[in-house]
N, C-alpha and C. Protein backbone atom coordinates (compact mmCIF):
# COMPACT_ATOMS: atom_id res chain seq x y z
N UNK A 1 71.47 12.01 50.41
CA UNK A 1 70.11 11.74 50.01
C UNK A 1 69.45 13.03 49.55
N UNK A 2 68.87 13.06 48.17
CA UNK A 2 68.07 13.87 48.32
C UNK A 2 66.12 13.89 48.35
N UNK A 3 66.09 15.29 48.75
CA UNK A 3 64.31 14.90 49.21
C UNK A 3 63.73 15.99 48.44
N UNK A 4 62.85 15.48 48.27
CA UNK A 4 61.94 16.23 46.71
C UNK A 4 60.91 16.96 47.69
N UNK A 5 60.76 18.50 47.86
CA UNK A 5 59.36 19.00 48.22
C UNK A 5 58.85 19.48 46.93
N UNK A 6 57.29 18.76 47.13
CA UNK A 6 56.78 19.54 46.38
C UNK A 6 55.04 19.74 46.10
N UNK A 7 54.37 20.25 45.78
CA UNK A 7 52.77 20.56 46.15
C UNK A 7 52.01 20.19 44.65
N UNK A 8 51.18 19.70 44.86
CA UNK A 8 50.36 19.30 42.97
C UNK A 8 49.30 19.90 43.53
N UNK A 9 48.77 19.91 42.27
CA UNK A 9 47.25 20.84 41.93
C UNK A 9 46.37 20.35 40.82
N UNK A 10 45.03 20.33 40.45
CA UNK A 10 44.38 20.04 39.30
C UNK A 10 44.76 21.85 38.39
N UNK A 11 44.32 21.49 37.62
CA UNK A 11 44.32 22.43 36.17
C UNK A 11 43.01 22.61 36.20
N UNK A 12 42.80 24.05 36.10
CA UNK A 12 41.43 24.15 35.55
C UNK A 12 41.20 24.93 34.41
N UNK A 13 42.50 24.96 33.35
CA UNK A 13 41.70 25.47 32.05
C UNK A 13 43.31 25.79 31.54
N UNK A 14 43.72 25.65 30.18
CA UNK A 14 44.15 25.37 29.18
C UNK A 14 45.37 26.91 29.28
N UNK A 15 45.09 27.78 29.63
CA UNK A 15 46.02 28.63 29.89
C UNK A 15 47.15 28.14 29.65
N UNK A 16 47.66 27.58 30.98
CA UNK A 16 49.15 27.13 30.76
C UNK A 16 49.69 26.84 29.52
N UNK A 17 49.17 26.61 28.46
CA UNK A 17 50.22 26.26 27.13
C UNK A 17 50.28 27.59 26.92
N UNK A 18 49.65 28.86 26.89
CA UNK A 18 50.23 30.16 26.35
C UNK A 18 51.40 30.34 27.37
N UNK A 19 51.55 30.00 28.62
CA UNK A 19 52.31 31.00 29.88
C UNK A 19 53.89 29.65 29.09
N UNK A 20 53.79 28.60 28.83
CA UNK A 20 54.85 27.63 28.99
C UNK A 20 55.70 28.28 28.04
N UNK A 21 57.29 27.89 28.51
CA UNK A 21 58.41 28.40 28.32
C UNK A 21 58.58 27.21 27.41
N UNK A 22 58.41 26.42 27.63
CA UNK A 22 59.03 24.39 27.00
C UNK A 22 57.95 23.56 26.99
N UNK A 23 58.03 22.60 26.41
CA UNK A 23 57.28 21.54 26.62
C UNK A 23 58.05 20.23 26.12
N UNK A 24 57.82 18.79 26.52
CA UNK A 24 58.33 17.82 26.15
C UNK A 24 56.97 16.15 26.54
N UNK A 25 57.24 15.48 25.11
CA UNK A 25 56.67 14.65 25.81
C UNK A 25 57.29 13.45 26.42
N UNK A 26 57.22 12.86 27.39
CA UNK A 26 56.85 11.61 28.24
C UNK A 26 56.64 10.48 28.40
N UNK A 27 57.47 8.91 28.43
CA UNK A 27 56.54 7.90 28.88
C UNK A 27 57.38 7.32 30.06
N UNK A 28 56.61 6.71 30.70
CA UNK A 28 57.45 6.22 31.85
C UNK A 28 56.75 4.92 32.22
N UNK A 29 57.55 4.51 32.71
CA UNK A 29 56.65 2.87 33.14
C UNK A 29 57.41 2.75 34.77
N UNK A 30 56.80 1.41 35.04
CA UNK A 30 57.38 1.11 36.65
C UNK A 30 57.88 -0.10 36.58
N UNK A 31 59.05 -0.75 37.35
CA UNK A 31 59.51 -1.82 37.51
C UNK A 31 59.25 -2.24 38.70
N UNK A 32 59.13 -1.15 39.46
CA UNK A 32 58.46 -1.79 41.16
C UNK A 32 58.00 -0.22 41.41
N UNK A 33 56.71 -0.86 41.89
CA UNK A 33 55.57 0.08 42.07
C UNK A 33 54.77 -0.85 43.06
N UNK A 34 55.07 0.12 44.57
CA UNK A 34 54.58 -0.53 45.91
C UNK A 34 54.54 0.67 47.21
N UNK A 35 54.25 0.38 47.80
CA UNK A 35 53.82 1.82 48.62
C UNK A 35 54.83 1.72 49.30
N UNK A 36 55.51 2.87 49.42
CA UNK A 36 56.70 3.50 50.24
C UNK A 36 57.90 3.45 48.78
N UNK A 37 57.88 2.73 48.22
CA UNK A 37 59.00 2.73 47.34
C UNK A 37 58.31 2.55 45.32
N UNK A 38 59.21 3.16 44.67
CA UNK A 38 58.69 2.97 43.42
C UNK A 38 60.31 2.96 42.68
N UNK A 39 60.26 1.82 41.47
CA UNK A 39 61.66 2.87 40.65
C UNK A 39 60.73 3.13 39.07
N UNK A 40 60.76 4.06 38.52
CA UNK A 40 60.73 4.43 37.77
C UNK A 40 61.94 4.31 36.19
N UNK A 41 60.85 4.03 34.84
CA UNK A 41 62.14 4.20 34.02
C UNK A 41 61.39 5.24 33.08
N UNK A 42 61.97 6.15 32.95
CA UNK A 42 61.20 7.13 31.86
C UNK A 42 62.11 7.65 30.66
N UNK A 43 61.37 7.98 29.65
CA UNK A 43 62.11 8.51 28.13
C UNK A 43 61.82 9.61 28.11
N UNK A 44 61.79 11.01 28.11
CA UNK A 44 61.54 12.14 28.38
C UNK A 44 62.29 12.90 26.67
N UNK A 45 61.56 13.27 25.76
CA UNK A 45 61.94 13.21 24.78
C UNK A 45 62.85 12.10 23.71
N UNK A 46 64.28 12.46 24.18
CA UNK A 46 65.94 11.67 23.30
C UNK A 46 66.50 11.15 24.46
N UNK A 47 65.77 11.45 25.80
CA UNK A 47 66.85 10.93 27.00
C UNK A 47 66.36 10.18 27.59
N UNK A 48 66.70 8.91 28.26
CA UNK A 48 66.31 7.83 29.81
C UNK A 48 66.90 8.35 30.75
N UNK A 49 66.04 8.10 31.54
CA UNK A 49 66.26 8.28 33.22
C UNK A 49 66.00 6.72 33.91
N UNK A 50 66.88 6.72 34.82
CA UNK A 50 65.88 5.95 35.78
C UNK A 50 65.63 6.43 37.37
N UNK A 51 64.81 6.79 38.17
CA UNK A 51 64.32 6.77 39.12
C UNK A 51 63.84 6.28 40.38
N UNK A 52 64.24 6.53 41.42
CA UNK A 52 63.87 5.95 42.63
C UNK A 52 63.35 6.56 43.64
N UNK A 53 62.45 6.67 44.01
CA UNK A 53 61.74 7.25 45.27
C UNK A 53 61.12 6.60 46.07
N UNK A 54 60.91 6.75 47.51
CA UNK A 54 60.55 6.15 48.97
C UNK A 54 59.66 7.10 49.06
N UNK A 55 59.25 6.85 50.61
CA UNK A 55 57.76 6.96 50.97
C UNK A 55 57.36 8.62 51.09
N UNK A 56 56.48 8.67 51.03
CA UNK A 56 56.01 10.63 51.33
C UNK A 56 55.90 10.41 52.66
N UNK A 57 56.09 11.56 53.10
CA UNK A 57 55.96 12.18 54.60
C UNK A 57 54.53 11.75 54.83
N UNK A 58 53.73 12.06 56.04
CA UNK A 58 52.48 11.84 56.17
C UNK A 58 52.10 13.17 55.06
N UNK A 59 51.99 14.24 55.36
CA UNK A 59 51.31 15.27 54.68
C UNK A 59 51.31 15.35 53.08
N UNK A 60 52.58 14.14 52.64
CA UNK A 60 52.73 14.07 50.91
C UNK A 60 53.51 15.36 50.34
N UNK A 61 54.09 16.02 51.43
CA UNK A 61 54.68 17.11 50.50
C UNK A 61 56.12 16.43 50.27
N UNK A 62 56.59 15.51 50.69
CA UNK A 62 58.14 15.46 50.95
C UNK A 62 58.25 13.80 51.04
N UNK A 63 59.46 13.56 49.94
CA UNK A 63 60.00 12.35 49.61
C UNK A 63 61.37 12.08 49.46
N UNK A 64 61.90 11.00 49.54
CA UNK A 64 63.23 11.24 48.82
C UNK A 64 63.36 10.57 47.63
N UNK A 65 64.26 11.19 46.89
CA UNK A 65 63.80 11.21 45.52
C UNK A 65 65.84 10.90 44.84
N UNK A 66 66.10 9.74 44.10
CA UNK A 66 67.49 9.50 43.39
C UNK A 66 66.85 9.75 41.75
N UNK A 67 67.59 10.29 40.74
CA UNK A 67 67.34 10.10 39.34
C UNK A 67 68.50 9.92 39.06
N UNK A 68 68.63 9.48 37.68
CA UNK A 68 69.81 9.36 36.89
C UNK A 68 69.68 9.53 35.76
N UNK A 69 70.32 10.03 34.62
CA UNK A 69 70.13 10.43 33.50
C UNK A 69 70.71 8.47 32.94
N UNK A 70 70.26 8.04 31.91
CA UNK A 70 70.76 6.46 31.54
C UNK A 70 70.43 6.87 29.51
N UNK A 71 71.12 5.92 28.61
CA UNK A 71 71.33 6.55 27.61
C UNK A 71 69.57 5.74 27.27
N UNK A 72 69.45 6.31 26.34
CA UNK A 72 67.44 6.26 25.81
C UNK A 72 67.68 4.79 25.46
N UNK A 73 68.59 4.48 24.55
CA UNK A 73 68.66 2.60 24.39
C UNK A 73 68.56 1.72 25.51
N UNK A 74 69.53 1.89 26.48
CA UNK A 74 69.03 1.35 28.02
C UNK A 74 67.49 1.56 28.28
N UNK A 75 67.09 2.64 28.55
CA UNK A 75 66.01 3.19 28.98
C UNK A 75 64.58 1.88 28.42
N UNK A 76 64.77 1.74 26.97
CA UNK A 76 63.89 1.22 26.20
C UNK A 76 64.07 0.02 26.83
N UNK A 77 65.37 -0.63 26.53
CA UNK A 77 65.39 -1.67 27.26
C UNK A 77 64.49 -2.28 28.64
N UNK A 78 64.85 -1.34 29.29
CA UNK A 78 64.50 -1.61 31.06
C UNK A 78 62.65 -1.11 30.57
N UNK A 79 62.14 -0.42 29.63
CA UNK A 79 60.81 -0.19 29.64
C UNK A 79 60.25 -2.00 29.46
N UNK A 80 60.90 -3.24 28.50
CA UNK A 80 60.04 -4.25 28.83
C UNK A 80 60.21 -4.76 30.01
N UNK A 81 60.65 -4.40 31.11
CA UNK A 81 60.88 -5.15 32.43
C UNK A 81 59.89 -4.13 32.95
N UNK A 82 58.92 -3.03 32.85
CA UNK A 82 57.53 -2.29 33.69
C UNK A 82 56.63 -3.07 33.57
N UNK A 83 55.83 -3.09 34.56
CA UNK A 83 54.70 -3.08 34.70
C UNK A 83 53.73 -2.68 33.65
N UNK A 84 52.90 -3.14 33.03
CA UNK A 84 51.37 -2.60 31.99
C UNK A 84 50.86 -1.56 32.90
N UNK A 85 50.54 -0.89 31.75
CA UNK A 85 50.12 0.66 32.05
C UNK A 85 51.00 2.00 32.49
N UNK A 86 51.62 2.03 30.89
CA UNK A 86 52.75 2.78 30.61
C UNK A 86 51.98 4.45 30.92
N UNK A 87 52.75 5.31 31.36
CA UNK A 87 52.24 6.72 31.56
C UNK A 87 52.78 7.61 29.92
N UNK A 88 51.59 8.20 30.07
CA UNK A 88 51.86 9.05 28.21
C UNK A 88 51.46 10.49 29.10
N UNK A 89 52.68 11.38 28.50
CA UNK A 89 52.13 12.83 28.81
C UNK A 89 52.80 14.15 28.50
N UNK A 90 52.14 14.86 28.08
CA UNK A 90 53.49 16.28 27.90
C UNK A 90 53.63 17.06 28.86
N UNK A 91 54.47 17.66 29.01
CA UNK A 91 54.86 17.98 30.34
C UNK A 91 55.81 19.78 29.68
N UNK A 92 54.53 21.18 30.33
CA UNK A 92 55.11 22.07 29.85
C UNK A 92 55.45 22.39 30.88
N UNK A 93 56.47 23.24 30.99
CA UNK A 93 57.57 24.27 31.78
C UNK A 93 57.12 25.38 32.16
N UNK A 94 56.00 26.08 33.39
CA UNK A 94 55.81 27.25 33.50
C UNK A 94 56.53 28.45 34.39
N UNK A 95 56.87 29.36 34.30
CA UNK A 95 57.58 30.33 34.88
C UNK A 95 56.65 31.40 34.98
N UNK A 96 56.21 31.35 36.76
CA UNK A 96 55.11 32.18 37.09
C UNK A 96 55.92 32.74 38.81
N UNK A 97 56.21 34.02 38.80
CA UNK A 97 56.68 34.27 39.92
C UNK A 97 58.03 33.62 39.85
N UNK A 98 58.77 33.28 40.87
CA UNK A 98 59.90 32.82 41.00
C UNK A 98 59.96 31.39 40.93
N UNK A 99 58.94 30.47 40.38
CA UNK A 99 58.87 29.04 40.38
C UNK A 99 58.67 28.75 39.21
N UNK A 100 58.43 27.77 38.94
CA UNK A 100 58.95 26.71 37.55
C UNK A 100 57.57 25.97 38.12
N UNK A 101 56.53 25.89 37.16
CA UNK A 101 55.13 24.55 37.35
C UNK A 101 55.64 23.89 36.41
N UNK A 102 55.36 22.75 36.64
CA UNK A 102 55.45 21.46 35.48
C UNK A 102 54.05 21.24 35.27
N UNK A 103 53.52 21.60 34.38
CA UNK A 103 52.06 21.12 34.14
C UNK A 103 52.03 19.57 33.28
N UNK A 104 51.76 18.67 33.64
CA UNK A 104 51.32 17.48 32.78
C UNK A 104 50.09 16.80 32.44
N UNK A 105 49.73 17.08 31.16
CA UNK A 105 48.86 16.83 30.18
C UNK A 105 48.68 15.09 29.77
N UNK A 106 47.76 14.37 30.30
CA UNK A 106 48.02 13.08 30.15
C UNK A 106 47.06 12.59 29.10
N UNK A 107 47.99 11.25 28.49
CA UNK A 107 46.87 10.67 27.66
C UNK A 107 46.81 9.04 28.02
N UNK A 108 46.17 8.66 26.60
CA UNK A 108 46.00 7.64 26.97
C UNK A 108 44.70 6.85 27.96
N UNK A 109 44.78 5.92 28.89
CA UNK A 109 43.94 6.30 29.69
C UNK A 109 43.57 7.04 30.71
N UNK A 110 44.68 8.23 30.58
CA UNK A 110 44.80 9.11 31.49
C UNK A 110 44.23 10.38 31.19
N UNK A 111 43.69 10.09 29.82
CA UNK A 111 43.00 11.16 29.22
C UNK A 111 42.52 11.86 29.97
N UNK A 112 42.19 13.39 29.78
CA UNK A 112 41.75 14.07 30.09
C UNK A 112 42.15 15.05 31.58
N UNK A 113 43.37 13.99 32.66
CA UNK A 113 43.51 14.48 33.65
C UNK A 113 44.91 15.48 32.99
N UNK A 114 44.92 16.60 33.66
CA UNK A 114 46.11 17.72 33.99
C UNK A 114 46.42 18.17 35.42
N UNK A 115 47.80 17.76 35.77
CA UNK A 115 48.20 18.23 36.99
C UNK A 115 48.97 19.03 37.28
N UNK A 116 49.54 19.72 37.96
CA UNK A 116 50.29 20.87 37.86
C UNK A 116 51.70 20.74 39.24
N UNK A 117 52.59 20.70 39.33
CA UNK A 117 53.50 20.65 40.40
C UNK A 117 54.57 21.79 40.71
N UNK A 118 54.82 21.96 41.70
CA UNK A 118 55.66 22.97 41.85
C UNK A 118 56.42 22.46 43.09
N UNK A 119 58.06 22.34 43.06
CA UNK A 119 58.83 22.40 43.89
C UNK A 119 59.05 23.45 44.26
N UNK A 120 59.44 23.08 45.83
CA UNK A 120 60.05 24.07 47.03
C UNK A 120 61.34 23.54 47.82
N UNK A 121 62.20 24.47 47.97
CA UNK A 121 62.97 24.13 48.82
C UNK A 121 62.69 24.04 50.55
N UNK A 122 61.49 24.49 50.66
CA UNK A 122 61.02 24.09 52.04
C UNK A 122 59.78 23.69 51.98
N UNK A 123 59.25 22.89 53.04
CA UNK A 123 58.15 22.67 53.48
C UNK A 123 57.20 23.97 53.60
N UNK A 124 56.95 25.39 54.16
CA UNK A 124 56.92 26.73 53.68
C UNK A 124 57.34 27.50 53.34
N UNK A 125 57.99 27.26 52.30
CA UNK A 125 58.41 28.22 51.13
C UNK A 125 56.89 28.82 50.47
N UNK A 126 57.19 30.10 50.48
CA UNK A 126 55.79 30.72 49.60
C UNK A 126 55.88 31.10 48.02
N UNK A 127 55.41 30.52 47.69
CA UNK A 127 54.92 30.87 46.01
C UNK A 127 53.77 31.49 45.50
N UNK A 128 53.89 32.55 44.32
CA UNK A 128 52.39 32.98 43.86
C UNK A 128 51.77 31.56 42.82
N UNK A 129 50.97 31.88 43.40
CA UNK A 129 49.72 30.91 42.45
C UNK A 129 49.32 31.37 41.19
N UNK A 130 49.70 30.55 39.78
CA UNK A 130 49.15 31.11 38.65
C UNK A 130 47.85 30.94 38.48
N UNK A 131 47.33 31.49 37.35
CA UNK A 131 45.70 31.82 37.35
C UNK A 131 44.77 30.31 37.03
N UNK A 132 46.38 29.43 36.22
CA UNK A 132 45.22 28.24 35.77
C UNK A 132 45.31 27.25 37.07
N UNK A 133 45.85 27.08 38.23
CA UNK A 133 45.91 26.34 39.35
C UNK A 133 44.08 25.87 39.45
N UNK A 134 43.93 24.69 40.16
CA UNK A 134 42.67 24.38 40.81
C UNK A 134 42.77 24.01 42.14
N UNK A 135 42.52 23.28 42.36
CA UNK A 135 42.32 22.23 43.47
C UNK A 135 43.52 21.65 44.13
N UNK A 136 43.70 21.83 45.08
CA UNK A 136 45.52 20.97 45.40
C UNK A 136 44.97 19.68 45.82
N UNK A 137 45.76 19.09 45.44
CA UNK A 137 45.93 17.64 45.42
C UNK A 137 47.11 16.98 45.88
N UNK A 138 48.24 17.30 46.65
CA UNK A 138 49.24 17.20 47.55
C UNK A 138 48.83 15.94 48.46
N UNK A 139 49.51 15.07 48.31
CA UNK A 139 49.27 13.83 49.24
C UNK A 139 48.21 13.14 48.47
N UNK A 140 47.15 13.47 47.67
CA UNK A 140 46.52 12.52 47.32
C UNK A 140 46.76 11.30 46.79
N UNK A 141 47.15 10.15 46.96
CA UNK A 141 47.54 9.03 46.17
C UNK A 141 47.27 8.85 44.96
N UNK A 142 45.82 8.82 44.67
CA UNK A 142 45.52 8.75 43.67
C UNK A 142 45.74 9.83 42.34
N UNK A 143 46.26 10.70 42.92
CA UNK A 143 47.15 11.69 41.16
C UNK A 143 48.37 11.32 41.37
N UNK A 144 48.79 9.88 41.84
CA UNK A 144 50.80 9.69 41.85
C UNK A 144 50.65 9.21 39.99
N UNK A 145 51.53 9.53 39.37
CA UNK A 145 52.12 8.75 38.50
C UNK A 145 51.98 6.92 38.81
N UNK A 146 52.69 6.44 39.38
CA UNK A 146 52.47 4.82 40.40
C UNK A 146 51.26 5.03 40.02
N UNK A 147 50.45 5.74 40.69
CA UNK A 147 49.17 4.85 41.20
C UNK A 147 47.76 5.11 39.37
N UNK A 148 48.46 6.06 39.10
CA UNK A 148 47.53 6.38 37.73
C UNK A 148 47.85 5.07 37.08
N UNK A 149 49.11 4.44 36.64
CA UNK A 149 49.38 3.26 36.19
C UNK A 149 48.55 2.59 36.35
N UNK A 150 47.80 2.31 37.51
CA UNK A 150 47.51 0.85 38.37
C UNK A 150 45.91 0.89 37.79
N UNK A 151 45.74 2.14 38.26
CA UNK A 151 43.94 2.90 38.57
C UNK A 151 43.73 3.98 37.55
N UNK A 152 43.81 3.96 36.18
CA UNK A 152 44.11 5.28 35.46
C UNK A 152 42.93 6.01 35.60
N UNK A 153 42.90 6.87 35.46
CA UNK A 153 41.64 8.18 35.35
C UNK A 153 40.54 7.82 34.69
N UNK A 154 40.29 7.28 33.41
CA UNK A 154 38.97 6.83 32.98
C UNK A 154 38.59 5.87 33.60
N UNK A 155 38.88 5.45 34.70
CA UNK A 155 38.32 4.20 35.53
C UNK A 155 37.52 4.90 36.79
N UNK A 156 37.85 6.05 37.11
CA UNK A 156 37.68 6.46 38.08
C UNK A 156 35.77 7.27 38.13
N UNK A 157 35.68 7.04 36.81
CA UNK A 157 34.16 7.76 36.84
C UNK A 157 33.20 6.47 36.91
């Protein structure tokens, strides 16, 4: 099994596209999207994945987490078997200190939100914080991928 640590954050300002190494865009949808469990099917540029993850720890840093790389024709396929309210987003690559942020830039009705993630191999593992970080948001439900689907961000004002 493996288990995904990892800590999110809001964005507070546009930086990150100068610091990003990569960028790619994103869509992903859900085929089951329910608390403790989700599978995921996403297109991530030319490639499908599909995805499976179970419940977060209480604190939300820690899940277990299966992916699979699946060829993009499958992928499309299994996208009409999601759920409405497909996720749109680019997703750049930052290399700050010895970690890798995934910053993701959402659209759609997700407009306007940016989140930022960083894996760890431990529960305290220490990382430097880049300059565009905000607010951590770790455990919050409401910045999951799942749950933006359900409840997207322009709903929330």
């Amino acid at each position: 099994m493996s288990q995904e640590i990892e800590r999110k954050f809001l964005v507070k300002d546009s930086s990150f596209k100068n610091m990003a190494m990569s960028s790619s865009r994103i869509v992903q949808g859900y085929i089951c999207s329910e608390r403790g469990r989700t599978v995921r099917i996403r297109i991530r540029d030319d490639k499908g994945y599909i995805t499976i993850k179970g419940a977060s720890t209480d604190n939300g840093l820690s899940r277990y987490e299966w992916e699979h790389e699946i060829p993009v024709e499958e992928a499309r396929e299994l996208m009409l078997l999601c759920h409405d309210g497909m996720i749109d987003k680019t997703r750049y690559l930052v290399k700050y200190g010895n970690h890798i942020f995934e910053v993701d830039e959402f659209y759609g009705d997700n407009e306007g939100l940016v989140v930022a993630e960083v894996e760890l191999s431990s529960v305290d593992e220490a990382y430097e914080i880049p300059p565009f970080l905000g607010e951590e948001v770790t455990g919050q439900v409401k910045y999951y991928n799942s749950f933006l689907m359900k409840s997207p961000y322009k709903s929330w004002k």
